[in-house]
N, C-alpha and C. Protein backbone atom coordinates (compact mmCIF):
# COMPACT_ATOMS: atom_id res chain seq x y z
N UNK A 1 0.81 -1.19 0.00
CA UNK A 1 0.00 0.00 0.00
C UNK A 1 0.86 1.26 0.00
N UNK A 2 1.90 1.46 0.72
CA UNK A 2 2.74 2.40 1.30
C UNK A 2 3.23 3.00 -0.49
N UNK A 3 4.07 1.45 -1.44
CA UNK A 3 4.58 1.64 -2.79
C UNK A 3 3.56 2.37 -3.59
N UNK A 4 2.24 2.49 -3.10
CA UNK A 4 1.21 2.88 -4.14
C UNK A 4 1.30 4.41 -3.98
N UNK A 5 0.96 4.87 -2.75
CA UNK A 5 0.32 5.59 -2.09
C UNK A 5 2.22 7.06 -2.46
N UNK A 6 3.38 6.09 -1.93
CA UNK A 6 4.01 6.86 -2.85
C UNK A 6 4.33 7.32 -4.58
N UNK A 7 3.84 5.73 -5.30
CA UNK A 7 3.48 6.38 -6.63
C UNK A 7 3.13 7.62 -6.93
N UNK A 8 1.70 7.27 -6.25
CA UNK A 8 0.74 8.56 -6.51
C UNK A 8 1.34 9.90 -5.96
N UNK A 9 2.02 9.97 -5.40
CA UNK A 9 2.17 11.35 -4.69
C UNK A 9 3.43 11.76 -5.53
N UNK A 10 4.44 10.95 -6.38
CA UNK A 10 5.13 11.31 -7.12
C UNK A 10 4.71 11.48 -8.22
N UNK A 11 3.52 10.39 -9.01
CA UNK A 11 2.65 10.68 -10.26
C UNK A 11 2.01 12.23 -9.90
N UNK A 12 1.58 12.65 -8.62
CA UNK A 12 0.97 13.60 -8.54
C UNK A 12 1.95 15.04 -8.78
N UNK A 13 3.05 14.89 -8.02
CA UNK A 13 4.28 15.74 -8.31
C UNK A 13 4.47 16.83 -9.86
N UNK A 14 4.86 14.85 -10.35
CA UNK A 14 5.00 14.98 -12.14
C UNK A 14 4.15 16.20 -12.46
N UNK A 15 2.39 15.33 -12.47
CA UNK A 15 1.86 16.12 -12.85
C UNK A 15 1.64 17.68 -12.98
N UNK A 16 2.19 18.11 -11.36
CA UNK A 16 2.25 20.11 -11.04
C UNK A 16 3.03 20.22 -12.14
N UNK A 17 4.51 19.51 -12.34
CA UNK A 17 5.84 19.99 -12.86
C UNK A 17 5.06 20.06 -14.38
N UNK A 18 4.17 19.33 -15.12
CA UNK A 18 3.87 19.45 -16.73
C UNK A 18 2.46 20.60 -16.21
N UNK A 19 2.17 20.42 -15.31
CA UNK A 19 0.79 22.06 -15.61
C UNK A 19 1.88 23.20 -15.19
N UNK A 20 2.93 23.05 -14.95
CA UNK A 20 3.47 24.58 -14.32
C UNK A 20 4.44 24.84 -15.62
N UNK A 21 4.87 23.64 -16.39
CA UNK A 21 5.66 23.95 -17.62
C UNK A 21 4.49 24.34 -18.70
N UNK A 22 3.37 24.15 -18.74
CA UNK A 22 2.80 24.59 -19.36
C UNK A 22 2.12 25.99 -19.09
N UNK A 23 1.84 26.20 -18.29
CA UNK A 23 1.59 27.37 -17.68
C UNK A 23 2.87 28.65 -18.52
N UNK A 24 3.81 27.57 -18.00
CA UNK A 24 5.05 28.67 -18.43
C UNK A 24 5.48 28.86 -20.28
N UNK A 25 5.21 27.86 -20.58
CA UNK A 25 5.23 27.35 -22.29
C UNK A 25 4.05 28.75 -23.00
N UNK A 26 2.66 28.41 -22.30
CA UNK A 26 1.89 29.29 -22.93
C UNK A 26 2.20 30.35 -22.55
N UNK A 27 2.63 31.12 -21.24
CA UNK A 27 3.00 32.84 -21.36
C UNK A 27 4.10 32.75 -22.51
N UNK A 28 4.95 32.62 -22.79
CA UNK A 28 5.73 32.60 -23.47
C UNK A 28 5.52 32.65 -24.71
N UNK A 29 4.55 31.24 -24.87
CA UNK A 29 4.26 31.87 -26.56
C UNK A 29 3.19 32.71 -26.91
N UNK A 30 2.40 33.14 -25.81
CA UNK A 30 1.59 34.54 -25.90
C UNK A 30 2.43 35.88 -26.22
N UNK A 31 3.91 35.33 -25.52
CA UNK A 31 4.41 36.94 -25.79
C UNK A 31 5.30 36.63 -26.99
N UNK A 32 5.52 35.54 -27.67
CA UNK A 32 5.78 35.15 -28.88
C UNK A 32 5.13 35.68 -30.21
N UNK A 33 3.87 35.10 -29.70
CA UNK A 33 2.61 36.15 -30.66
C UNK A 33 2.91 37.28 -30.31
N UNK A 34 2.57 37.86 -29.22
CA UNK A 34 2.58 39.47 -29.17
C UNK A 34 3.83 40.20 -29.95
N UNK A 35 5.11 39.77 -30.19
CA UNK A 35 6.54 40.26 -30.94
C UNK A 35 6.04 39.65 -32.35
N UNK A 36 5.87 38.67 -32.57
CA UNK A 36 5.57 38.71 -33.81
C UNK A 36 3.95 39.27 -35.02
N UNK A 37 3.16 39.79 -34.11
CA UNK A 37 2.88 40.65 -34.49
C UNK A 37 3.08 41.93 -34.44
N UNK A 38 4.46 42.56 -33.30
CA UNK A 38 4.87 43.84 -33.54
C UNK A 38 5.78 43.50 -34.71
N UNK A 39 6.22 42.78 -35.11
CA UNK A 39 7.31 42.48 -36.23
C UNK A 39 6.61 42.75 -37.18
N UNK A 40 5.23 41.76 -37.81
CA UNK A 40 4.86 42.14 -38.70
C UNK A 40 4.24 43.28 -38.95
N UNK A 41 3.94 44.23 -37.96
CA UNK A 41 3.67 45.84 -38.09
C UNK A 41 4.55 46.61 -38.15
N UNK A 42 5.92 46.30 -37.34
CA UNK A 42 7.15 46.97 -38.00
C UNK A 42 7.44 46.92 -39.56
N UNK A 43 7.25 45.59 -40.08
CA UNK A 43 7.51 45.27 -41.54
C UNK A 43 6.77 46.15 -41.97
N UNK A 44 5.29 46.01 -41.87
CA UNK A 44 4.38 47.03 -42.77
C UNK A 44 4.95 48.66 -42.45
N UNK A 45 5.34 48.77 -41.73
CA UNK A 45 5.87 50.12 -41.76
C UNK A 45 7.03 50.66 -42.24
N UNK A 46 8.03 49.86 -42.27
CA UNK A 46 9.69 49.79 -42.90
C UNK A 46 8.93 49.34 -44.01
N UNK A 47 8.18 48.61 -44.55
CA UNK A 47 8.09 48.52 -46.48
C UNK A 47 7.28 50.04 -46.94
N UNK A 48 6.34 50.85 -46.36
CA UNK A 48 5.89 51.90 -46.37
C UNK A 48 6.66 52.48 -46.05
N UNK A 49 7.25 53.06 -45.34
CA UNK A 49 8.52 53.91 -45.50
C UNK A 49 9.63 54.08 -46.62
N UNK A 50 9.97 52.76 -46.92
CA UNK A 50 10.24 52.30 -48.37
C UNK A 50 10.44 52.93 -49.49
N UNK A 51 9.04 52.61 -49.26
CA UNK A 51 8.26 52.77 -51.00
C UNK A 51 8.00 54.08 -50.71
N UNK A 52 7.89 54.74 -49.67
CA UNK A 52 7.81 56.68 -49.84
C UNK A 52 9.30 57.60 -50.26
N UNK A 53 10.19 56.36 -49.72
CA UNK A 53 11.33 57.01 -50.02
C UNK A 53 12.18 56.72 -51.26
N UNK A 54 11.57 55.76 -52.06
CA UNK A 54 11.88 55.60 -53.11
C UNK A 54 11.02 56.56 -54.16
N UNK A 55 9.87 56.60 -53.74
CA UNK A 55 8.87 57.42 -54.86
C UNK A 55 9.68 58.45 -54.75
N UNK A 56 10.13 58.93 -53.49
CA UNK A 56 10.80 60.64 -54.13
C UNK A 56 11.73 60.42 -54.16
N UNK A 57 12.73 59.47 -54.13
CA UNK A 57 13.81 59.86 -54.73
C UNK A 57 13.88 59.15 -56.30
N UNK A 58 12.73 58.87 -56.73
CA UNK A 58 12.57 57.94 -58.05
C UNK A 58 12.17 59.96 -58.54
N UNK A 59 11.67 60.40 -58.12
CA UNK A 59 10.79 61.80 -58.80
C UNK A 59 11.87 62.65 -58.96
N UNK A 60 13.04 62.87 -57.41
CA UNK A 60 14.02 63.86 -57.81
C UNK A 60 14.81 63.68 -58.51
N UNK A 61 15.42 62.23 -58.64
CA UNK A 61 16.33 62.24 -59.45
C UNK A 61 15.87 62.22 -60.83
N UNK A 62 14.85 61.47 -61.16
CA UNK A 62 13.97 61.87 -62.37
C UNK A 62 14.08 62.76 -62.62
N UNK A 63 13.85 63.78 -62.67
CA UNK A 63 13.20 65.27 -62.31
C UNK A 63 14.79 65.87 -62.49
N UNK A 64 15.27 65.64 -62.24
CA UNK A 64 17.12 66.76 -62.64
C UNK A 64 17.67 66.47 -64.08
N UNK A 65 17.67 64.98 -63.98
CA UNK A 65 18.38 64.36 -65.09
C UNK A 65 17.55 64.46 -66.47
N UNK A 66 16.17 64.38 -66.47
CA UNK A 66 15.19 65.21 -67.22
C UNK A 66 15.19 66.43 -67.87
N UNK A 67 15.58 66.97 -66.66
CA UNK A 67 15.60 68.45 -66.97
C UNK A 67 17.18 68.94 -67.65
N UNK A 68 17.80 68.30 -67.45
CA UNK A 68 19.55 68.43 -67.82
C UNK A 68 19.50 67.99 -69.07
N UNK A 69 19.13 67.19 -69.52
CA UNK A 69 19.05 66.69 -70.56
C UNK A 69 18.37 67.32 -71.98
N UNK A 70 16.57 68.24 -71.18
CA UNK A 70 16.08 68.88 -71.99
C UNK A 70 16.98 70.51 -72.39
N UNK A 71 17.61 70.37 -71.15
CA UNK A 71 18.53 71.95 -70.99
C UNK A 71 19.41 71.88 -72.62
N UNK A 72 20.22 70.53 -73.34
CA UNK A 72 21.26 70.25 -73.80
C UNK A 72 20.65 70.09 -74.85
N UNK A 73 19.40 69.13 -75.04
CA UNK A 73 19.01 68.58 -76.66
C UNK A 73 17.83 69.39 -77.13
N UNK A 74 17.44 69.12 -78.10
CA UNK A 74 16.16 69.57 -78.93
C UNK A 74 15.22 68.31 -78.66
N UNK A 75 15.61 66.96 -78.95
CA UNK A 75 14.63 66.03 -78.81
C UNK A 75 15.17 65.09 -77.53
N UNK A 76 15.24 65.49 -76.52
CA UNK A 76 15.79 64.96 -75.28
C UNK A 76 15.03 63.20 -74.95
N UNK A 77 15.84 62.91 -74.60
CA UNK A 77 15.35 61.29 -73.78
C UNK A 77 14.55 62.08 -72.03
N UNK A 78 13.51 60.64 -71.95
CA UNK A 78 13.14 61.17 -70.56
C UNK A 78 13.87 59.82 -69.75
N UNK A 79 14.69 60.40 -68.11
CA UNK A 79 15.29 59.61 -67.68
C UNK A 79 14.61 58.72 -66.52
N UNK A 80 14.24 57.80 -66.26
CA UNK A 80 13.25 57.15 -65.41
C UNK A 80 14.46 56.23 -64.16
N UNK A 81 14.07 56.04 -63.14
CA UNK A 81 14.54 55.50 -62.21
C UNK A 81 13.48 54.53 -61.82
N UNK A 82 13.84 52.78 -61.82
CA UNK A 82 13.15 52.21 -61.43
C UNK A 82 13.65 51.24 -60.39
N UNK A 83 12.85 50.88 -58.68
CA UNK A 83 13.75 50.06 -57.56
C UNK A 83 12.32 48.79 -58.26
N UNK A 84 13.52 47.87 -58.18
CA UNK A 84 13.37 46.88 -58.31
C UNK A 84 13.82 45.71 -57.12
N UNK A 85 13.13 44.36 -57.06
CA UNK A 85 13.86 43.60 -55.85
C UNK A 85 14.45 42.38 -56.47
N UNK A 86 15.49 42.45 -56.35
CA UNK A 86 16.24 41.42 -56.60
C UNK A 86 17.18 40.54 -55.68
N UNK A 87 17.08 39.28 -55.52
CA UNK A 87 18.17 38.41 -54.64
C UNK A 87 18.14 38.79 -53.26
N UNK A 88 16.55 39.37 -52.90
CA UNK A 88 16.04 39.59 -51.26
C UNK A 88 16.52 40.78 -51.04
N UNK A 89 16.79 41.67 -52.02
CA UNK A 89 17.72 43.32 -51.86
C UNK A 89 16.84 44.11 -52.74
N UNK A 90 17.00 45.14 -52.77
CA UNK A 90 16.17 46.08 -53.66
C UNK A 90 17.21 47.22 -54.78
N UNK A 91 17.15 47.01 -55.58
CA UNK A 91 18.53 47.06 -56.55
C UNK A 91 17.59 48.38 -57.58
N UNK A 92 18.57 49.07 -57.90
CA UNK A 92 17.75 50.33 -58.74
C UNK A 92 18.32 50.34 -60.21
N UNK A 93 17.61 50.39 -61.19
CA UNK A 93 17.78 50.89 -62.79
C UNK A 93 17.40 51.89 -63.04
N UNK A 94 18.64 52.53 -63.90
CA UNK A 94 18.47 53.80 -64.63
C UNK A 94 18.59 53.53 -66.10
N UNK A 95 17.16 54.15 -66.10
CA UNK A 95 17.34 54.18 -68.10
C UNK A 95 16.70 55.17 -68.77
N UNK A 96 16.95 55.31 -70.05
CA UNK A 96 16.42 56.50 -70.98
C UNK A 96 15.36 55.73 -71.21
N UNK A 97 14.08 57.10 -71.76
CA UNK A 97 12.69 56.37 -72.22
C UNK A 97 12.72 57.54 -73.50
N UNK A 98 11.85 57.08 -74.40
CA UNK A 98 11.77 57.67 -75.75
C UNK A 98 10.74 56.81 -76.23
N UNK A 99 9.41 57.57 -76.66
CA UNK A 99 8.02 56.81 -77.62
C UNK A 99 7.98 55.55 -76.27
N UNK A 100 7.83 56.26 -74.86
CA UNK A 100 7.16 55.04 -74.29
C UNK A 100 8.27 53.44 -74.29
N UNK A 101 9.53 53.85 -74.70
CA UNK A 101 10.49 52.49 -74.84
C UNK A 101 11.35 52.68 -74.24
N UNK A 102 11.61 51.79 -72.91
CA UNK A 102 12.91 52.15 -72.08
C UNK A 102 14.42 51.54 -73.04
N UNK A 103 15.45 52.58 -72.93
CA UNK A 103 16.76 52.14 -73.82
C UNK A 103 17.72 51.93 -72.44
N UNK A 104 18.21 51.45 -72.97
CA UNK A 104 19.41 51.14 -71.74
C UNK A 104 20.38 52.67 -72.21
N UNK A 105 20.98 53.53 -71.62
CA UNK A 105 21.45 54.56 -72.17
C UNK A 105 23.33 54.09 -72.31
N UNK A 106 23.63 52.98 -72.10
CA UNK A 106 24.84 52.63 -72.14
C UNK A 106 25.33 51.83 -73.75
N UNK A 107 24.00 51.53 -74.12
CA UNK A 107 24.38 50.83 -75.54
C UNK A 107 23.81 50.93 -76.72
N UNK A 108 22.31 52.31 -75.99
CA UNK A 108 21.33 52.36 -77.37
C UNK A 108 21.38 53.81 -76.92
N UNK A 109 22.00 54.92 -76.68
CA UNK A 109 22.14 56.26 -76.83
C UNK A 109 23.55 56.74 -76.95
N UNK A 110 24.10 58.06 -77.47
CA UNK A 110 24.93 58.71 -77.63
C UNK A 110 25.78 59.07 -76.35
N UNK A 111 26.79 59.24 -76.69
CA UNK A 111 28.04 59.89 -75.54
C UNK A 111 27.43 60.89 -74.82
N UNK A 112 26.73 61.63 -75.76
CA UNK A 112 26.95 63.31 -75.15
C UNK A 112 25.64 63.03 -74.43
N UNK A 113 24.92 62.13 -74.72
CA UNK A 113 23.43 62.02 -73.36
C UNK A 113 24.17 61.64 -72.40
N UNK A 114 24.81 60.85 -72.28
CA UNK A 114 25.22 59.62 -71.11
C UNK A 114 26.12 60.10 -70.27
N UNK A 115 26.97 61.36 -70.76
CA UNK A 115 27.47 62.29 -70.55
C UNK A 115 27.24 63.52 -69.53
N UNK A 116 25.63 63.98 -70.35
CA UNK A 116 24.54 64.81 -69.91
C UNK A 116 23.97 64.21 -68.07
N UNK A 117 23.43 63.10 -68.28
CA UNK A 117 22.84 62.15 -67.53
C UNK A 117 23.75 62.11 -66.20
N UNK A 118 24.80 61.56 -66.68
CA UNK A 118 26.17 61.02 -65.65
C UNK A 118 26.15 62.60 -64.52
N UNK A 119 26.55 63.49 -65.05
CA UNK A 119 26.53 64.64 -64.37
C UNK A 119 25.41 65.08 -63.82
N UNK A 120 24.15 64.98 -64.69
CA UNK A 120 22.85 65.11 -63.68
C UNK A 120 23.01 64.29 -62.44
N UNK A 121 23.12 63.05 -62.56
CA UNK A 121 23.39 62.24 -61.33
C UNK A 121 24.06 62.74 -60.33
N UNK A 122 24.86 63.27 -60.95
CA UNK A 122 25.96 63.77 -59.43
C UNK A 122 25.48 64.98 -59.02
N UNK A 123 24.96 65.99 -59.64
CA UNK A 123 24.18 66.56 -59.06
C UNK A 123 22.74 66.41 -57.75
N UNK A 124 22.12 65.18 -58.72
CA UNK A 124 21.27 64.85 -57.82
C UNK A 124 21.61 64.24 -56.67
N UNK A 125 22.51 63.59 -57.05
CA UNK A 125 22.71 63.05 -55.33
C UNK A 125 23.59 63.94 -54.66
N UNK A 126 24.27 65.16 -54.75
CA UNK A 126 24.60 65.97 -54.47
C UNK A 126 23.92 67.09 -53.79
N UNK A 127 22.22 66.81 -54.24
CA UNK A 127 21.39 67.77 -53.72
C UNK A 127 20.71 66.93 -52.55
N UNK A 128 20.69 65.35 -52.36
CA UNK A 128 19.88 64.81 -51.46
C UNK A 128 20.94 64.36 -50.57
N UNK A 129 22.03 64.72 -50.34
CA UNK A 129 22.64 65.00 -49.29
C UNK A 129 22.44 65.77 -47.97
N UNK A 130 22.52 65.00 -47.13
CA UNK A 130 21.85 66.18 -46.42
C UNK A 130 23.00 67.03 -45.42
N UNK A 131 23.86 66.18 -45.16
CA UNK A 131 25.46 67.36 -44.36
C UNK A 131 26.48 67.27 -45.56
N UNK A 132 26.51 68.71 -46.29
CA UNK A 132 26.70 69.00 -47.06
C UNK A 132 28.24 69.68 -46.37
N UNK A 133 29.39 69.39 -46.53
CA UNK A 133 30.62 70.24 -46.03
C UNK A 133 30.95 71.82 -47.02
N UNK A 134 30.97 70.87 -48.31
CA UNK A 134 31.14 72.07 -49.05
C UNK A 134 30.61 71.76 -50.60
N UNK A 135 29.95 73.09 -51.29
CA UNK A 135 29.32 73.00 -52.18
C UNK A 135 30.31 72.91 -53.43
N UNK A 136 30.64 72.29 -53.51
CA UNK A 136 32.00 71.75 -54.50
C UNK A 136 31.97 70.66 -55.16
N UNK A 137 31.71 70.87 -56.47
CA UNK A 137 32.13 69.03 -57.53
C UNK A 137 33.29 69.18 -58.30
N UNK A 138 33.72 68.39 -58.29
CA UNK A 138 35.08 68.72 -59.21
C UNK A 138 34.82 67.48 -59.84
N UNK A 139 35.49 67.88 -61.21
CA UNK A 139 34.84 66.76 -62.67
C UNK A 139 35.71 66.74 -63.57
N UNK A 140 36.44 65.63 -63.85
CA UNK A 140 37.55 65.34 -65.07
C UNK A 140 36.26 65.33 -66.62
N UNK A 141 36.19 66.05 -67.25
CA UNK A 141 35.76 66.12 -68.66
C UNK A 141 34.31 65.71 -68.95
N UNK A 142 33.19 66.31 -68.09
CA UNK A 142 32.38 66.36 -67.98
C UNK A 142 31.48 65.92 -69.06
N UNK A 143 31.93 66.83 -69.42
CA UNK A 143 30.85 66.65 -70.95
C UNK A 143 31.26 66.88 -72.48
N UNK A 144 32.82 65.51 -72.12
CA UNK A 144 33.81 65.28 -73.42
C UNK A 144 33.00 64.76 -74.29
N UNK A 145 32.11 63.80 -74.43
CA UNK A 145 31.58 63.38 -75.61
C UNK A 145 30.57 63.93 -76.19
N UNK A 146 29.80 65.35 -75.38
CA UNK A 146 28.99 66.16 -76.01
C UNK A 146 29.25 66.69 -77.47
N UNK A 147 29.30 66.27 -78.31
CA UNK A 147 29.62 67.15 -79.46
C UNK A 147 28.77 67.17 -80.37
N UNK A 148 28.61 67.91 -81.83
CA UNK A 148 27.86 68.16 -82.94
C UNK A 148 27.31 69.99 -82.68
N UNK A 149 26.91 70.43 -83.86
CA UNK A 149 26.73 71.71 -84.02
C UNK A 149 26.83 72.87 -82.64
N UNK A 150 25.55 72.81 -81.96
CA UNK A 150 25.96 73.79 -80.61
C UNK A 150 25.42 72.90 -79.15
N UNK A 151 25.51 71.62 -79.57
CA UNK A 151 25.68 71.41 -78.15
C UNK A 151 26.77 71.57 -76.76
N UNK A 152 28.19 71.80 -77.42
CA UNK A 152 28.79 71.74 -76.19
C UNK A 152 28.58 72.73 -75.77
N UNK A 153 28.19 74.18 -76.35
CA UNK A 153 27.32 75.58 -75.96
C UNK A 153 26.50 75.48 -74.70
N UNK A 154 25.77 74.16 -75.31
CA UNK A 154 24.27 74.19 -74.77
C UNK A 154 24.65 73.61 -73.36
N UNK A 155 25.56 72.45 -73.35
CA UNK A 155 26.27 71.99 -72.46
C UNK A 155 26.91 72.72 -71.07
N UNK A 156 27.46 73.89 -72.38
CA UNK A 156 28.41 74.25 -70.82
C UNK A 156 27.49 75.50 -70.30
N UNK A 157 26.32 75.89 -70.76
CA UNK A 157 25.26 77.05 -70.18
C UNK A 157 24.31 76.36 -69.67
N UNK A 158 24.24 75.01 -69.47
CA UNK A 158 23.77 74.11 -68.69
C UNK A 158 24.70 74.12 -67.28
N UNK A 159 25.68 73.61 -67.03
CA UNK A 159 26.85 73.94 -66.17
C UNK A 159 26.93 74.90 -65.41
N UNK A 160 26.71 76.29 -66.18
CA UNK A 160 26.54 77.34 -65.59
C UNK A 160 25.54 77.71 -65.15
N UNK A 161 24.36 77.19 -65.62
CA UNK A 161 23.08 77.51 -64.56
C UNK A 161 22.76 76.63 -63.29
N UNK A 162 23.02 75.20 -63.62
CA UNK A 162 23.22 74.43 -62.66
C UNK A 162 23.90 75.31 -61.45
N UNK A 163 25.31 75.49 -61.96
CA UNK A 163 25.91 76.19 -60.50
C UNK A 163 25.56 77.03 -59.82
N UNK A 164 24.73 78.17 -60.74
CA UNK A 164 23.94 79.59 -60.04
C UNK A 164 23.01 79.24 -59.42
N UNK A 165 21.94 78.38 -59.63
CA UNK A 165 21.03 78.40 -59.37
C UNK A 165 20.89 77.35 -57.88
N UNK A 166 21.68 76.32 -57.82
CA UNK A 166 22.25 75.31 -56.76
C UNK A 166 22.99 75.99 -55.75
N UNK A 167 24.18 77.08 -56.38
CA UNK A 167 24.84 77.51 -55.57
C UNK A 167 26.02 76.40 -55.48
N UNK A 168 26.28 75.47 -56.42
CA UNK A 168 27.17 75.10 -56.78
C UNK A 168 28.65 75.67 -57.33
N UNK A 169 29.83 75.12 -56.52
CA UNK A 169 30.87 75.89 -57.70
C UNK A 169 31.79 74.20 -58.11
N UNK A 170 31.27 74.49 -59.72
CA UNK A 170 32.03 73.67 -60.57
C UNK A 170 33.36 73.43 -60.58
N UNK A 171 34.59 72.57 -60.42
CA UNK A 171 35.91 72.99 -61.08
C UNK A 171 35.88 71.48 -61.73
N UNK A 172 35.94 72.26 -62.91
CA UNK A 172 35.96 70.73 -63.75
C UNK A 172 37.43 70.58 -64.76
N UNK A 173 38.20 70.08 -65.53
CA UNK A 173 39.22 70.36 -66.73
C UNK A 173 38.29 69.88 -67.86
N UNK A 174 38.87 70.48 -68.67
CA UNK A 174 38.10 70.63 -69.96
C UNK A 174 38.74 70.92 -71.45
N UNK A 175 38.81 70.36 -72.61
CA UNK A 175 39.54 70.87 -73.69
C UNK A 175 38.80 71.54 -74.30
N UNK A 176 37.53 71.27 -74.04
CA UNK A 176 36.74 71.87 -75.48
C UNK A 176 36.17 73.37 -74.95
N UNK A 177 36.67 73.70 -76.70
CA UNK A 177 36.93 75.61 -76.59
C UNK A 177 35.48 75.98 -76.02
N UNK A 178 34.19 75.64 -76.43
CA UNK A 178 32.63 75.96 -75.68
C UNK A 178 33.12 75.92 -74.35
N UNK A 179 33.64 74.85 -73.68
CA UNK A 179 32.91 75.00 -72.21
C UNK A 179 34.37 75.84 -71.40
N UNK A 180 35.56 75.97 -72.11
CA UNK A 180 36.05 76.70 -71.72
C UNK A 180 36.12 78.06 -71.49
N UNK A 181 35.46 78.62 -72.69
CA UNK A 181 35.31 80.44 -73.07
C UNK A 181 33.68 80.77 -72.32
N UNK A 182 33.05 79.64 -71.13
CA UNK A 182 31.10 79.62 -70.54
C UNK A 182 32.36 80.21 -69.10
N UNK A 183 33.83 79.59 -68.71
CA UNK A 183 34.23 79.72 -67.08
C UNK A 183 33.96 80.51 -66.65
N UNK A 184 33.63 80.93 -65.47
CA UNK A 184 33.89 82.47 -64.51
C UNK A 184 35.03 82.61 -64.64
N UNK A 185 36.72 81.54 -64.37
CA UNK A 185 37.38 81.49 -64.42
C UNK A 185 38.20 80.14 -64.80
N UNK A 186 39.70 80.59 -66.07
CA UNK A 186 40.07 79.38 -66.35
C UNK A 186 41.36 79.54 -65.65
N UNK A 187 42.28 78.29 -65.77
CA UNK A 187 43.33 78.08 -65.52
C UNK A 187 44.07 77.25 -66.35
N UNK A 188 45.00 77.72 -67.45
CA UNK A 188 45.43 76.61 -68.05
C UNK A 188 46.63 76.05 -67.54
N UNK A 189 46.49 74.80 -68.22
CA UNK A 189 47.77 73.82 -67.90
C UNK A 189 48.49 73.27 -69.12
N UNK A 190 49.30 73.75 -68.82
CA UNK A 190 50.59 73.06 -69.99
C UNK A 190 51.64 72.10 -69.56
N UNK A 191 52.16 70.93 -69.87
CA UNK A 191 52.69 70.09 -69.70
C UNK A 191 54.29 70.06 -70.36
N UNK A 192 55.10 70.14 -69.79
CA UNK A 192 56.62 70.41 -70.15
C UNK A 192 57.20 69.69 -69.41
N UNK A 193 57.90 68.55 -70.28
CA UNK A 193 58.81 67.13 -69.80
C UNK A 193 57.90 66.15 -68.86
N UNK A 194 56.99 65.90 -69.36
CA UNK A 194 55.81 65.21 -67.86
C UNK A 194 55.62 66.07 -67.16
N UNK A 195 55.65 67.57 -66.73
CA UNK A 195 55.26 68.08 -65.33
C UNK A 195 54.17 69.17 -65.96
N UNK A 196 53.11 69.17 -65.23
CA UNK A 196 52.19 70.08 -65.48
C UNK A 196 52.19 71.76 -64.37
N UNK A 197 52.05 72.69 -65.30
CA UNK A 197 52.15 73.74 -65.12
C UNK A 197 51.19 74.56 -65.22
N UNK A 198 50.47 75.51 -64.26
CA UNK A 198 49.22 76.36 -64.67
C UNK A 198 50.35 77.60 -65.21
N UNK A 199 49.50 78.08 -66.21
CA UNK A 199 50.44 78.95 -67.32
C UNK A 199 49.49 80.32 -66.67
């Protein structure tokens, strides 16, 4: 009787120890649920945040390189920015559009767009900076492949409004006689035995 009577009081034991692990199992995964539905409301809010901060920076940078472009040509490309998700990351394309047809601007447009474009870029992200040290780009040959009748004109009075109007100051080198004779100020360099010299 005694062997029984202690069974039971150890079967009875057991038993507290699995209602008190359960006891403890379910708070736990109550507050399991409770984090994972703040998670998935964090998510909805970091993907909305997102997608707000991509729309404008899909619009500004749109919106410069557009406009840089119409500044330079007669029949300008429009420049589109699209975020895309790729490989669990969110990866961005830039391309020219023309009649509604995106071109890749690296293999189905001209120098002097890609040219045009390249420098809008740096502008734009130049403007969505936000601790700005100093308003300064400096640019090896900006807009070397601009050429034909008066675009490098158009080019370098593009340059120059950019800077006025930004409050930008340009120092770029440059061969071509247009964007040299648009400077506030030039500096030439002449080269004698390998060593370069401002003349």
């Amino acid at each position: 009787m005694r062997d029984y009577r202690a069974e039971i009081n150890r079967l009875k034991g057991k038993r507290q120890q699995v209602i008190e692990r359960q006891a403890t199992l379910e708070a736990n995964l109550a507050t399991l649920q409770t984090e994972r539905l703040d998670l998935e409301q964090s998510q909805v809010v970091i993907t909305n945040v997102a997608q707000l901060t991509q729309s404008e920076l899909k619009y500004q940078i749109s919106e410069i390189v557009t406009l840089a472009l119409a500044a330079v040509f007669d029949e300008p490309y429009e420049f589109e920015v699209s975020f895309e998700q790729r490989r669990n990351q969110t990866e961005c394309d830039l391309f020219f559009v023309r009649d509604d047809m995106p071109i890749d601007p690296l293999t189905a447009s001209g120098g002097g767009a890609v040219d045009v474009a390249a420098f809008a870029l740096r502008v734009a992200l130049w403007a969505l900076k936000t601790n700005r040290t100093r308003s300064i780009l400096i640019l090896d040959e900006p807009l070397k492949f601009l050429k034909g009748e008066d675009l490098p004109e158009r080019g370098a009075k593009m340059l120059k409004e950019i800077s006025d109007k930004l409050g930008i100051q340009i120092i770029y080198v440059s061969h071509i006689p247009e964007q040299v004779e648009s400077a506030d100020k030039v500096h030439e360099i002449k080269i004698k035995r390998g060593i370069s010299y401002v003349v």
